[in-house]
PDB file of N, CA and C in Angstrom:
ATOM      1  N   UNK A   1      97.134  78.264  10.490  1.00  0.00           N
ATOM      2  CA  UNK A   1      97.710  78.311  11.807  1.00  0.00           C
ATOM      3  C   UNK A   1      96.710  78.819  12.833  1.00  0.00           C
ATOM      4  N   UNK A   2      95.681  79.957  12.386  1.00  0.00           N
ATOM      5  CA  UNK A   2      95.262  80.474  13.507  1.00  0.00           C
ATOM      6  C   UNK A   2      93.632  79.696  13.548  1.00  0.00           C
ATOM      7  N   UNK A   3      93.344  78.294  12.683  1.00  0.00           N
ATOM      8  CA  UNK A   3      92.348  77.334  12.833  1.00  0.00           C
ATOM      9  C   UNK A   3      92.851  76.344  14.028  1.00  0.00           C
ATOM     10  N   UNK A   4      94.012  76.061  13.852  1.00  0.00           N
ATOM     11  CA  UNK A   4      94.834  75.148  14.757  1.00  0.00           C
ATOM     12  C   UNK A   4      94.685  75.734  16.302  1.00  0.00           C
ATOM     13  N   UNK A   5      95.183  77.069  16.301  1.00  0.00           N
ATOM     14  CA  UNK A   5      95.310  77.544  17.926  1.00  0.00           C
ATOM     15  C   UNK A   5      93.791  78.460  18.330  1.00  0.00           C
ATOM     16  N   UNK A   6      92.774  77.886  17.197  1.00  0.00           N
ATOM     17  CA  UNK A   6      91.821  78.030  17.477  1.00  0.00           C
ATOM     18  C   UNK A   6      90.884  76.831  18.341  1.00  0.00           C
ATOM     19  N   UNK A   7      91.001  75.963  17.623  1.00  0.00           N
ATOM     20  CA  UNK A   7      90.704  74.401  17.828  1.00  0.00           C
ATOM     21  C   UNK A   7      91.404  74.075  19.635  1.00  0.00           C
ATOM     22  N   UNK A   8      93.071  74.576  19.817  1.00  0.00           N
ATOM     23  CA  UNK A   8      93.444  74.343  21.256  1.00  0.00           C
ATOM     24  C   UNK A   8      92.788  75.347  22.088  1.00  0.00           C
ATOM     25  N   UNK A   9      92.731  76.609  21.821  1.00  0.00           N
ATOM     26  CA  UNK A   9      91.730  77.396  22.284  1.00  0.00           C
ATOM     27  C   UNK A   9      90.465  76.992  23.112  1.00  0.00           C
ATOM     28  N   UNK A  10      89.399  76.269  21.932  1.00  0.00           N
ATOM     29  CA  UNK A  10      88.409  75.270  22.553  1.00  0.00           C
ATOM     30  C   UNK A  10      88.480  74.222  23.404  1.00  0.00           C
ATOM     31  N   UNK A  11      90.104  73.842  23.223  1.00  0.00           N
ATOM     32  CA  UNK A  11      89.584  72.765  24.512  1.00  0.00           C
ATOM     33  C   UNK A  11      90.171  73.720  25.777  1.00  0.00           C
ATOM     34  N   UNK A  12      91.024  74.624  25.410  1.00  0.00           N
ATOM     35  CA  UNK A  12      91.616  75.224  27.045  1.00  0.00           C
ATOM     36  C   UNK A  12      90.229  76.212  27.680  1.00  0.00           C
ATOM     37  N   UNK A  13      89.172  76.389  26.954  1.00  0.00           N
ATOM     38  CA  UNK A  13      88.033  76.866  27.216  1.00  0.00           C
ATOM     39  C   UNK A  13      87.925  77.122  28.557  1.00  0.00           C
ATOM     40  N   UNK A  14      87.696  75.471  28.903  1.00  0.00           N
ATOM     41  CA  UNK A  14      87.302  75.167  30.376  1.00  0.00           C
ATOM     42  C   UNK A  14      87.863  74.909  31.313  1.00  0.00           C
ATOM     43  N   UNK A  15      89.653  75.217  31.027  1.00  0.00           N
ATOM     44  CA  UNK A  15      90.525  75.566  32.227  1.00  0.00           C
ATOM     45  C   UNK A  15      91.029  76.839  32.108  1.00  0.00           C
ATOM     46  N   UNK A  16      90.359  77.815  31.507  1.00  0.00           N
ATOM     47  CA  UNK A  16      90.813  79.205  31.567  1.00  0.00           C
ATOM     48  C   UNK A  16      91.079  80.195  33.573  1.00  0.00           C
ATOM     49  N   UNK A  17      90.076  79.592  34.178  1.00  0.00           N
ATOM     50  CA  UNK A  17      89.940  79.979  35.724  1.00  0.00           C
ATOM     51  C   UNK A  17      90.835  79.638  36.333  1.00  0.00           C
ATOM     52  N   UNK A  18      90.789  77.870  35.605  1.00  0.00           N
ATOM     53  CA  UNK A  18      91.457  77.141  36.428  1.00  0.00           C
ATOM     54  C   UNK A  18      93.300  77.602  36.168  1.00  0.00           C
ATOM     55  N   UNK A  19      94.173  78.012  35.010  1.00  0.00           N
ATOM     56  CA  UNK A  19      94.955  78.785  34.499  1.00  0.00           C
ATOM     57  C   UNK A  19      95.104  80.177  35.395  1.00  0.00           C
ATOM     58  N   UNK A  20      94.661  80.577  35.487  1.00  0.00           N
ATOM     59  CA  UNK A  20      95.139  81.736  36.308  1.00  0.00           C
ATOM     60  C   UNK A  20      94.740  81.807  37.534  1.00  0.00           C
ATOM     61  N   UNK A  21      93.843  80.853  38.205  1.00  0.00           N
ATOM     62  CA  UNK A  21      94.499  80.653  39.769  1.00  0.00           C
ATOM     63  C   UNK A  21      95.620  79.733  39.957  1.00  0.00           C
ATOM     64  N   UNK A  22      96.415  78.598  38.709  1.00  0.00           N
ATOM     65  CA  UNK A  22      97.756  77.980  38.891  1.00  0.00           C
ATOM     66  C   UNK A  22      98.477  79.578  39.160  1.00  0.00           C
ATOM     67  N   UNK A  23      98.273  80.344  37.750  1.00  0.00           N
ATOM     68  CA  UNK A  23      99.307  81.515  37.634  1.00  0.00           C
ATOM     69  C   UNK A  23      99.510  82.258  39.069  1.00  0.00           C
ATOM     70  N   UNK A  24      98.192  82.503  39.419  1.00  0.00           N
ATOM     71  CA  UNK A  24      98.364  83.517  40.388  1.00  0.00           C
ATOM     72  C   UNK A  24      98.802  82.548  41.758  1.00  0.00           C
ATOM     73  N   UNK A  25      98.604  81.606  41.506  1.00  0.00           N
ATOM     74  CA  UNK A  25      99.068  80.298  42.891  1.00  0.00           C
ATOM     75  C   UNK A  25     101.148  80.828  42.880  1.00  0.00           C
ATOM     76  N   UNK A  26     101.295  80.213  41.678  1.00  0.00           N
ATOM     77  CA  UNK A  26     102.531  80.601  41.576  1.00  0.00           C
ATOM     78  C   UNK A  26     103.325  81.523  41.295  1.00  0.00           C
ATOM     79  N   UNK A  27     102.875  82.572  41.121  1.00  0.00           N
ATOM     80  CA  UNK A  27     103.271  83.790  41.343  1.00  0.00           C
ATOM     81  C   UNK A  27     103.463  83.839  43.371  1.00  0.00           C
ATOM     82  N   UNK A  28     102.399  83.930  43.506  1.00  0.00           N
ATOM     83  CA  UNK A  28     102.580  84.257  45.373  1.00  0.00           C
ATOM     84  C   UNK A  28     103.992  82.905  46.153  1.00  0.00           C
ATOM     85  N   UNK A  29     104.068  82.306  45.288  1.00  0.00           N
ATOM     86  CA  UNK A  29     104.870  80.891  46.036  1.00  0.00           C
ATOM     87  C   UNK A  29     106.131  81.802  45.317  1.00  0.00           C
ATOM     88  N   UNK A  30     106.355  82.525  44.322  1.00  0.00           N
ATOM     89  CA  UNK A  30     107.598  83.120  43.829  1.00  0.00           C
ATOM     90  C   UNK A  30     108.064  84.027  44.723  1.00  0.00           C
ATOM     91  N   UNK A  31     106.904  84.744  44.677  1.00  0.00           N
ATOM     92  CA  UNK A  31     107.333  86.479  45.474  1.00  0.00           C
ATOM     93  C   UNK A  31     107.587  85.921  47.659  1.00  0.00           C
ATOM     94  N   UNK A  32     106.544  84.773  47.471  1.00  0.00           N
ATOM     95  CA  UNK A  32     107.504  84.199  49.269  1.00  0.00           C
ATOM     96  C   UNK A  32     108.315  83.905  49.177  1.00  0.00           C
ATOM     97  N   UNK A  33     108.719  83.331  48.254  1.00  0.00           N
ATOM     98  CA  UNK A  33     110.616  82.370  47.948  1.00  0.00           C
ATOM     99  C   UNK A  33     111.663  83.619  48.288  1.00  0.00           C
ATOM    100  N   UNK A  34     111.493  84.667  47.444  1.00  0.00           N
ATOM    101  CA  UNK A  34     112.288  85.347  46.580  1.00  0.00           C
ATOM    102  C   UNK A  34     113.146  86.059  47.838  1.00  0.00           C
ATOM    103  N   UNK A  35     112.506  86.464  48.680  1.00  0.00           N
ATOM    104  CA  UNK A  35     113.507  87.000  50.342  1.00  0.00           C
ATOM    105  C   UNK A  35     113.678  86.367  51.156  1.00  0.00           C
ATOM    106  N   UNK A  36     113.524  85.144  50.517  1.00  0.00           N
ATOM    107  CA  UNK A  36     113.947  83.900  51.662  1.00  0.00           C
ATOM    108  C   UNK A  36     115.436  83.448  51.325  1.00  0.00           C
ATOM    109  N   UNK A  37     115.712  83.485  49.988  1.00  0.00           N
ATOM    110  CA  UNK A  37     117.205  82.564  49.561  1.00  0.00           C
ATOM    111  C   UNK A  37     117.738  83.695  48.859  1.00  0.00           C
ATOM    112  N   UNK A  38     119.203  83.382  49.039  1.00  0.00           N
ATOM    113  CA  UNK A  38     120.464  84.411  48.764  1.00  0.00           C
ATOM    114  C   UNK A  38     120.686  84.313  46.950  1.00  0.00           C
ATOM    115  N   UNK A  39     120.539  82.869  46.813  1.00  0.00           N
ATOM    116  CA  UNK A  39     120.670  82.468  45.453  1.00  0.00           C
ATOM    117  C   UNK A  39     119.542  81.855  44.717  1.00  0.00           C
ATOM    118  N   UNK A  40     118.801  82.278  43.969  1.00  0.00           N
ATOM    119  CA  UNK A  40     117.720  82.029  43.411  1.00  0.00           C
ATOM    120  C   UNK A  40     118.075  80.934  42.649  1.00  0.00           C
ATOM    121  N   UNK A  41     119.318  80.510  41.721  1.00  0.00           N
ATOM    122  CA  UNK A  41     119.183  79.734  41.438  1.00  0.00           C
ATOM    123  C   UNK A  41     119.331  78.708  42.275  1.00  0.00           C
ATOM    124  N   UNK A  42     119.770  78.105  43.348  1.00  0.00           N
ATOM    125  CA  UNK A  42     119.559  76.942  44.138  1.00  0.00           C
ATOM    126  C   UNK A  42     118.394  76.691  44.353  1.00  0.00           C
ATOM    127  N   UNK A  43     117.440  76.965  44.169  1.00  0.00           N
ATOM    128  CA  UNK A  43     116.045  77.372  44.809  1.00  0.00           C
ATOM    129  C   UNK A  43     115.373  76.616  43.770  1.00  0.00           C
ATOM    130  N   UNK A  44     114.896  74.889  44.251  1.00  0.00           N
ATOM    131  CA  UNK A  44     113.766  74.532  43.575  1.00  0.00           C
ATOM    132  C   UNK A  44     112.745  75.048  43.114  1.00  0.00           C
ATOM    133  N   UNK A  45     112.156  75.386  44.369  1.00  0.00           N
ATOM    134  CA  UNK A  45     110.992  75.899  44.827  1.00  0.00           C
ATOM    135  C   UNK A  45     110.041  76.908  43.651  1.00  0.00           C
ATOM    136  N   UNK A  46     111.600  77.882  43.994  1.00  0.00           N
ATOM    137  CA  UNK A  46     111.163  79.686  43.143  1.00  0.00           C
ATOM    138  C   UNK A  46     111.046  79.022  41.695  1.00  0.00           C
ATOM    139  N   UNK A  47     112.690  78.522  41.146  1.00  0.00           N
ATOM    140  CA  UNK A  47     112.735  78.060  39.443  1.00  0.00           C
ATOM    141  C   UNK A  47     110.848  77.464  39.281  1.00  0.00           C
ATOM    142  N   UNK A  48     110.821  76.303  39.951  1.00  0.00           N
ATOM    143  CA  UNK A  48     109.543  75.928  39.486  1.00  0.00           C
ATOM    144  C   UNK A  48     108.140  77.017  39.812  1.00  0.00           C
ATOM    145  N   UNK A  49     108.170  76.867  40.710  1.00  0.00           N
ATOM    146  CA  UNK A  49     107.179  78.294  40.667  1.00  0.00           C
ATOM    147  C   UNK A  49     106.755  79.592  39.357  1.00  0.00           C
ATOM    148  N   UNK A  50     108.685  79.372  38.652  1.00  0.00           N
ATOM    149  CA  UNK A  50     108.583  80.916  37.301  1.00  0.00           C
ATOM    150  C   UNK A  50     108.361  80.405  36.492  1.00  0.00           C
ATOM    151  N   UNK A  51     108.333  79.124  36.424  1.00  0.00           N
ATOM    152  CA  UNK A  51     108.119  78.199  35.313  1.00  0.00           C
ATOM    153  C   UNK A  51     106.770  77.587  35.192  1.00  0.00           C
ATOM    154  N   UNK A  52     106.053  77.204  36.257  1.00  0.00           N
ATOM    155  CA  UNK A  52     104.294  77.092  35.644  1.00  0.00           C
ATOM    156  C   UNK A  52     103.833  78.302  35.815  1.00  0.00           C
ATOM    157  N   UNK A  53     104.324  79.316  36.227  1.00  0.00           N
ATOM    158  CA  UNK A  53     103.898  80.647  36.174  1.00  0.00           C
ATOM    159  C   UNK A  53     103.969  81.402  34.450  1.00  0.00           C
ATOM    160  N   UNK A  54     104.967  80.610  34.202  1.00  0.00           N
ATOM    161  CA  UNK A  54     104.971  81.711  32.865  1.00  0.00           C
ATOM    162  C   UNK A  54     104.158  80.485  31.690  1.00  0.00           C
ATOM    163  N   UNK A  55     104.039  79.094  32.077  1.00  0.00           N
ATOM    164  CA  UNK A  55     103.376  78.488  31.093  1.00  0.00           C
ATOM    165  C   UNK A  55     101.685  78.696  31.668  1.00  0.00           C
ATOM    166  N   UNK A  56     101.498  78.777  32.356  1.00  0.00           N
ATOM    167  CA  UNK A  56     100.229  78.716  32.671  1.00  0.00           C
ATOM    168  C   UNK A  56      99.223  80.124  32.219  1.00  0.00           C
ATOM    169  N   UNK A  57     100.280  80.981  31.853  1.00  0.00           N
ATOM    170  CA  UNK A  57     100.076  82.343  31.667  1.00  0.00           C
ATOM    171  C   UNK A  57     100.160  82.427  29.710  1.00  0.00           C
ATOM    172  N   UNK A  58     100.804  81.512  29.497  1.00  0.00           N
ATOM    173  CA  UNK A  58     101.101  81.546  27.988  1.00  0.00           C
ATOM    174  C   UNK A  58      99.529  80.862  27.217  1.00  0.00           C
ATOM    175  N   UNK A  59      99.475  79.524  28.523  1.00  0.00           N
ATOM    176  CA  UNK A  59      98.163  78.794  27.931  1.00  0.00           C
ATOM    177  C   UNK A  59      97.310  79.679  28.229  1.00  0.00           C
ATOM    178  N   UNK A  60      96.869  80.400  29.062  1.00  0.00           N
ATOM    179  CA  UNK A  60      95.654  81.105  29.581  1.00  0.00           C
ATOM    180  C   UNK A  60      96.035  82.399  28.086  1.00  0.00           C
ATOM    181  N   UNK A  61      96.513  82.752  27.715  1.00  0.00           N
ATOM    182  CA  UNK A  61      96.535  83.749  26.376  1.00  0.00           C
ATOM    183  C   UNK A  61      96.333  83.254  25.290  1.00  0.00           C
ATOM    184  N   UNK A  62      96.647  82.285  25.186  1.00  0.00           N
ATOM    185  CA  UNK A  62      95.819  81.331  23.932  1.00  0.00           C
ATOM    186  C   UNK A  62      94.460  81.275  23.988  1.00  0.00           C
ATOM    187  N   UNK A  63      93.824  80.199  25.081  1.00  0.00           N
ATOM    188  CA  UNK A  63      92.729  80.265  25.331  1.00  0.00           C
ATOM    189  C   UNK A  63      91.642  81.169  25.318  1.00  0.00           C
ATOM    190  N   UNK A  64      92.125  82.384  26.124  1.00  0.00           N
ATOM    191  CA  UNK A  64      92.292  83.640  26.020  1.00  0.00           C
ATOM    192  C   UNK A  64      91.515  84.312  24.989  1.00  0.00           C
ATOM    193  N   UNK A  65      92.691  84.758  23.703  1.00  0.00           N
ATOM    194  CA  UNK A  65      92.739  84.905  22.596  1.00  0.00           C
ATOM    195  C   UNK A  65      92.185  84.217  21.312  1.00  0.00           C
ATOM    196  N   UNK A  66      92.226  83.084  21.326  1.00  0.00           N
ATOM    197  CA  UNK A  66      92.201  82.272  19.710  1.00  0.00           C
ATOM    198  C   UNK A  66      90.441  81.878  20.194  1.00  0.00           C
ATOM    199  N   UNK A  67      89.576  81.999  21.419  1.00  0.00           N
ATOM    200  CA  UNK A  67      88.772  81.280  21.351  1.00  0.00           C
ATOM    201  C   UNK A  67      87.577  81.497  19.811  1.00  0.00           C
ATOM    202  N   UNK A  68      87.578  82.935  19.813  1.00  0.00           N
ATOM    203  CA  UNK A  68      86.858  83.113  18.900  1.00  0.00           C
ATOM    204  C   UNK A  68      87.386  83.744  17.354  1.00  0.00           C
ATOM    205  N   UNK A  69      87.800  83.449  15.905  1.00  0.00           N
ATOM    206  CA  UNK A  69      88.481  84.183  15.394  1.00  0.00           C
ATOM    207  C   UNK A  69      87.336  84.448  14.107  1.00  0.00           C
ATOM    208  N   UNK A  70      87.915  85.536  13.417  1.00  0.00           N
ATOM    209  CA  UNK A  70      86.717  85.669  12.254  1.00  0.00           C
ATOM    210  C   UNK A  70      86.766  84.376  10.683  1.00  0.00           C
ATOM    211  N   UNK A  71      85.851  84.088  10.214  1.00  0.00           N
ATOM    212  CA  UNK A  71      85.927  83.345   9.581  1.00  0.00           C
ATOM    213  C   UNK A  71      86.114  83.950   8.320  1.00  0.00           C
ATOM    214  N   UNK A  72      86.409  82.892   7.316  1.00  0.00           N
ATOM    215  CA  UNK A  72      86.917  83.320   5.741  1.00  0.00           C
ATOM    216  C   UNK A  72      85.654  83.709   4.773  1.00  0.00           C
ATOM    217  N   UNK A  73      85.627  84.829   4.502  1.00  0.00           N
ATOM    218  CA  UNK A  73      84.354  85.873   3.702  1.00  0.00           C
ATOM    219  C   UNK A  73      85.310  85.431   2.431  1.00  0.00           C
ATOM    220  N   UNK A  74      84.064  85.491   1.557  1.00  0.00           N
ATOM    221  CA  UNK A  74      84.669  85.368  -0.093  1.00  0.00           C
ATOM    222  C   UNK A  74      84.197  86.640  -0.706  1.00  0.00           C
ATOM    223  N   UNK A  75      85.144  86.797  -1.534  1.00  0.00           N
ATOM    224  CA  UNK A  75      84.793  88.411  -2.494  1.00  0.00           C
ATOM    225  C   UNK A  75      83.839  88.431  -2.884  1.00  0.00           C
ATOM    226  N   UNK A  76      83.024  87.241  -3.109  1.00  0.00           N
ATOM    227  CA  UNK A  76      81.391  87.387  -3.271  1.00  0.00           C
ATOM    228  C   UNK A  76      80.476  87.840  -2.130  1.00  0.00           C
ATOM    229  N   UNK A  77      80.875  88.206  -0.842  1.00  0.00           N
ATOM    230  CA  UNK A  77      79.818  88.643   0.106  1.00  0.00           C
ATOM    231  C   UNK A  77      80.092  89.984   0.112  1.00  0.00           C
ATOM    232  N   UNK A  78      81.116  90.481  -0.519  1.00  0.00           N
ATOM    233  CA  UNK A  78      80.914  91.863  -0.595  1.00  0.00           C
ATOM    234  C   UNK A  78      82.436  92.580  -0.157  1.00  0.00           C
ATOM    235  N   UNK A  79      83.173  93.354  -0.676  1.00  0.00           N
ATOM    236  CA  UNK A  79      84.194  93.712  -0.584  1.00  0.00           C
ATOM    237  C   UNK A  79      84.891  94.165   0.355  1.00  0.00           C
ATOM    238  N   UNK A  80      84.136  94.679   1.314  1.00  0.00           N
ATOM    239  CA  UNK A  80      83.910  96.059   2.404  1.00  0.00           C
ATOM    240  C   UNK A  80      84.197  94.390   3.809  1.00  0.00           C
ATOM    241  N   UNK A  81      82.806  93.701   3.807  1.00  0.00           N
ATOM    242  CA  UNK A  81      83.249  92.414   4.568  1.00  0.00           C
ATOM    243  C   UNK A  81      84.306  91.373   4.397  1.00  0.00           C
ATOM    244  N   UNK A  82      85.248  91.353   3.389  1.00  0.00           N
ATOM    245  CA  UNK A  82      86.135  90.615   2.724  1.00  0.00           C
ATOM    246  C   UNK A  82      87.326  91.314   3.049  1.00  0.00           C
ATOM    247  N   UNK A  83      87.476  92.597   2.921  1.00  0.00           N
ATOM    248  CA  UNK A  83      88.525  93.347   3.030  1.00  0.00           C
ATOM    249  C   UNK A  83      89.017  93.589   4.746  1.00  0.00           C
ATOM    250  N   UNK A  84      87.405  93.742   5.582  1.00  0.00           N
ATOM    251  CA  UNK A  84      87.629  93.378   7.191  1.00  0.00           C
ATOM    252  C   UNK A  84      88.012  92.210   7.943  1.00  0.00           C
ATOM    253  N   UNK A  85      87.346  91.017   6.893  1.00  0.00           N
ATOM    254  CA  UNK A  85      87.780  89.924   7.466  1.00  0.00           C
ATOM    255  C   UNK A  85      89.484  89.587   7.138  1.00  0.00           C
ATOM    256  N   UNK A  86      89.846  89.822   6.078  1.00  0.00           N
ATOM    257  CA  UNK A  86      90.845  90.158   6.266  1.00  0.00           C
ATOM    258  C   UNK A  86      92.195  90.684   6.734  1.00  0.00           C
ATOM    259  N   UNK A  87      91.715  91.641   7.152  1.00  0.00           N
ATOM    260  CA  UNK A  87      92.360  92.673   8.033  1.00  0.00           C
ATOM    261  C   UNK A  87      92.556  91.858   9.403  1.00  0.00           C
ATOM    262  N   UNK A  88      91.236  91.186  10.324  1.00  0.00           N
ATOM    263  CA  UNK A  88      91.162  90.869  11.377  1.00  0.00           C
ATOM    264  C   UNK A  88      91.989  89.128  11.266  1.00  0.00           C
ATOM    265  N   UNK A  89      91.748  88.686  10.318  1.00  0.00           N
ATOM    266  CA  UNK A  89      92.377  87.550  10.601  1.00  0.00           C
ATOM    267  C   UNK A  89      93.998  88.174  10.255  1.00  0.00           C
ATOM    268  N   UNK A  90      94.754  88.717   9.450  1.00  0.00           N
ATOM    269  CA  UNK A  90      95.942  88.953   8.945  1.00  0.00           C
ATOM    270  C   UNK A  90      96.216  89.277  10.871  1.00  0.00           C
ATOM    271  N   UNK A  91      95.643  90.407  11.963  1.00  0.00           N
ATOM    272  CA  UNK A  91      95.669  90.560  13.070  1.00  0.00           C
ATOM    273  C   UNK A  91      95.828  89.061  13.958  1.00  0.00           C
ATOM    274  N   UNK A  92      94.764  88.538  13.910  1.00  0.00           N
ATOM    275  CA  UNK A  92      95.208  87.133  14.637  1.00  0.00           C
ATOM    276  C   UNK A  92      96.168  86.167  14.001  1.00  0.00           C
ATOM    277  N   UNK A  93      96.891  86.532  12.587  1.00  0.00           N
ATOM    278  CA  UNK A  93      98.079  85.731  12.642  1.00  0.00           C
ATOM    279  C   UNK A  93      99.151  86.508  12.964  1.00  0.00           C
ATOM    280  N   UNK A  94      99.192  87.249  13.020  1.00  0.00           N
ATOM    281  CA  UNK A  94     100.376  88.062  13.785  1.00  0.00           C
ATOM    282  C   UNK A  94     100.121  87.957  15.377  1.00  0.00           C
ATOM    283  N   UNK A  95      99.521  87.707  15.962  1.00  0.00           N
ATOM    284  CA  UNK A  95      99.088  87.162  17.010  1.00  0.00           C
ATOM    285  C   UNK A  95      99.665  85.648  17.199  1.00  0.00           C
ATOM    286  N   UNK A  96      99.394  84.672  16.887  1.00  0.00           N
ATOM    287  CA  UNK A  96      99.859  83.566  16.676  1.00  0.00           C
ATOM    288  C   UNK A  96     101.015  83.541  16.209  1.00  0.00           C
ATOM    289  N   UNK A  97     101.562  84.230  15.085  1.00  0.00           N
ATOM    290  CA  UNK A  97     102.988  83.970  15.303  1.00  0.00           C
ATOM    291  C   UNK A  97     103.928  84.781  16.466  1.00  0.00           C
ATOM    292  N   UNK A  98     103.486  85.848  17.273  1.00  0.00           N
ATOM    293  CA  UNK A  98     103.970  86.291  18.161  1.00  0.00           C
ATOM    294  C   UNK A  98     103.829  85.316  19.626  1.00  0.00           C
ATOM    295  N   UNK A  99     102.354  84.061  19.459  1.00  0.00           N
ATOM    296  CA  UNK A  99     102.325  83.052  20.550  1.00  0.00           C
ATOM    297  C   UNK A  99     103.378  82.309  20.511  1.00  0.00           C
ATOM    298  N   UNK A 100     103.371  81.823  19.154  1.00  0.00           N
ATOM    299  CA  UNK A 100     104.221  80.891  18.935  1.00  0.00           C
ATOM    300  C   UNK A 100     105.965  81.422  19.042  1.00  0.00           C
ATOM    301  N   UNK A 101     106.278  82.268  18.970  1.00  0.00           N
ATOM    302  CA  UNK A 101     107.418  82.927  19.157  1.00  0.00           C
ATOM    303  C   UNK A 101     107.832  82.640  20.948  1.00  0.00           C
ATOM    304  N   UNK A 102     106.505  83.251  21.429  1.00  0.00           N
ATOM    305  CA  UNK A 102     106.856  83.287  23.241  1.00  0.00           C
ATOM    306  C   UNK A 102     106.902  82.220  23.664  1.00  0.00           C
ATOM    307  N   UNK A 103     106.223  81.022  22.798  1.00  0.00           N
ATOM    308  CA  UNK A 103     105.858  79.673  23.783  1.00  0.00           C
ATOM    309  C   UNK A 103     107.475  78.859  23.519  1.00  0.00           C
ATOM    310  N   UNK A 104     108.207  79.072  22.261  1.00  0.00           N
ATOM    311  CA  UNK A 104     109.412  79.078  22.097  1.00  0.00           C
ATOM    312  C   UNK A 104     110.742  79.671  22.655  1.00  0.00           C
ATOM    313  N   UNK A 105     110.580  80.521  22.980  1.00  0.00           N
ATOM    314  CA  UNK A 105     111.004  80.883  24.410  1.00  0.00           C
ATOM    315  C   UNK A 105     110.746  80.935  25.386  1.00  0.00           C
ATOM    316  N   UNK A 106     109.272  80.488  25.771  1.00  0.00           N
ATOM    317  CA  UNK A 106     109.465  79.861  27.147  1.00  0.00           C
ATOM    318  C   UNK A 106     110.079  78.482  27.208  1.00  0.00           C
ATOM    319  N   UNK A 107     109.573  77.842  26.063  1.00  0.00           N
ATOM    320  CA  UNK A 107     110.063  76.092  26.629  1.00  0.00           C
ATOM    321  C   UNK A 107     111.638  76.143  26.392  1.00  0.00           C
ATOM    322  N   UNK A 108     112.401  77.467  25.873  1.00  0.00           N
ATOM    323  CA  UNK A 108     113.836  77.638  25.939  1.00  0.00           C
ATOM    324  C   UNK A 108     114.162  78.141  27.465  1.00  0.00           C
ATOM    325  N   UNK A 109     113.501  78.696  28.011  1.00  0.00           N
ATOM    326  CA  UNK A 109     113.925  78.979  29.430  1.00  0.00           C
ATOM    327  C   UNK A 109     113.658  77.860  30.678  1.00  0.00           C
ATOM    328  N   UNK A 110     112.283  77.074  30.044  1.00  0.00           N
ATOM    329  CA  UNK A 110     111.995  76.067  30.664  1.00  0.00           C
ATOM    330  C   UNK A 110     113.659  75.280  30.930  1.00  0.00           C
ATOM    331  N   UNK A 111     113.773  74.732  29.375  1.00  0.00           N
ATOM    332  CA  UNK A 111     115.104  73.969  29.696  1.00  0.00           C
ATOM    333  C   UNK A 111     116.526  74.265  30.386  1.00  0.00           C
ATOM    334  N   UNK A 112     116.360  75.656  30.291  1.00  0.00           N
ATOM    335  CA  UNK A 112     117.412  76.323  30.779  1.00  0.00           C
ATOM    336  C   UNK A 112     117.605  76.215  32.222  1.00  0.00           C
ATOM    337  N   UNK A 113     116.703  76.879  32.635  1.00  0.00           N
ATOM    338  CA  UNK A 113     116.222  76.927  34.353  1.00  0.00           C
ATOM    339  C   UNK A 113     115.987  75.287  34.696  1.00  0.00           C
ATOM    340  N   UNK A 114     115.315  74.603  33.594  1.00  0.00           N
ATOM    341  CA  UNK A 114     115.765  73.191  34.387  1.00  0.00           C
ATOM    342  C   UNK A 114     117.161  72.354  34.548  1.00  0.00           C
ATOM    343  N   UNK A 115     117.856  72.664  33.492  1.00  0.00           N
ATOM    344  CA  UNK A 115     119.250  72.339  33.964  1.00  0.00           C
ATOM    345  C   UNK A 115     120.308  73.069  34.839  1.00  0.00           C
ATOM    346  N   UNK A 116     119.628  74.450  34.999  1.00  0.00           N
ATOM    347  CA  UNK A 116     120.526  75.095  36.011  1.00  0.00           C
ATOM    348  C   UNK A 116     120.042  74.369  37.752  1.00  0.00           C
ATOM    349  N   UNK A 117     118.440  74.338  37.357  1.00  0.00           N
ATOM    350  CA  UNK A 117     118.228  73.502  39.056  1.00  0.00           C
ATOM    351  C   UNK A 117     118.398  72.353  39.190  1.00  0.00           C
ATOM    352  N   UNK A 118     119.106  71.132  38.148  1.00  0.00           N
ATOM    353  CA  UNK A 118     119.828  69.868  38.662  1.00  0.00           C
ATOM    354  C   UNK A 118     120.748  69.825  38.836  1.00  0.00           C
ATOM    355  N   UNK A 119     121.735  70.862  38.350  1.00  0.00           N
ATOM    356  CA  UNK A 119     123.379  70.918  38.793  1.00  0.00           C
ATOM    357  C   UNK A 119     123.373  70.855  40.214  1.00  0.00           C
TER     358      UNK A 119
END
């Protein structure tokens, strides 16, 4: 798993900047919305705004995170390096399954917030 969101990692490489000026784009288009309308949910605008805000923020932590991870040491390079690499990758899959947890609830709020703004 954490070869896989290593591999997407590499390609989000080179929109990592570009990722958090969307984020921070839409963040500021949230926080202008937000004392403008009585009801947030009527509000195209804001919903979409929290919504590439929180994916753009999910991809930029991948990217982020998985770009570099430690590779697989065999008990033949020595116990002490086997037992760390270990340790650090067992760390980046708990990592990854905690991505994969959030990106699952975001694309659950995604859908949510998108059917509350077509009613």
């Amino acid at each position: 798993m954490i070869e896989r969101l290593s591999r997407i990692a590499s390609h989000l490489h080179g929109f990592r900047l570009l990722l958090l000026l969307v984020a921070l784009c839409a963040l500021g288009v949230l926080l202008w919305r937000a004392p403008q309308v009585d009801v947030i949910e009527q509000d195209g605008t804001a919903i979409a705004s929290l919504l590439v805000f929180c994916w753009s923020l999910l991809l930029y932590a991948v990217a982020a995170l998985f770009r570099h991870i430690p590779h697989k040491t065999a008990l033949t390079d020595g116990l002490l390096s086997w037992l760390g690499s270990r340790v650090q990758r067992g760390v980046f899959w708990l990592l990854g399954v905690a991505l994969c947890v959030l990106g699952l609830a975001v694309a659950l709020l995604s859908y949510q917030l998108l059917r509350v703004m077509t009613l």
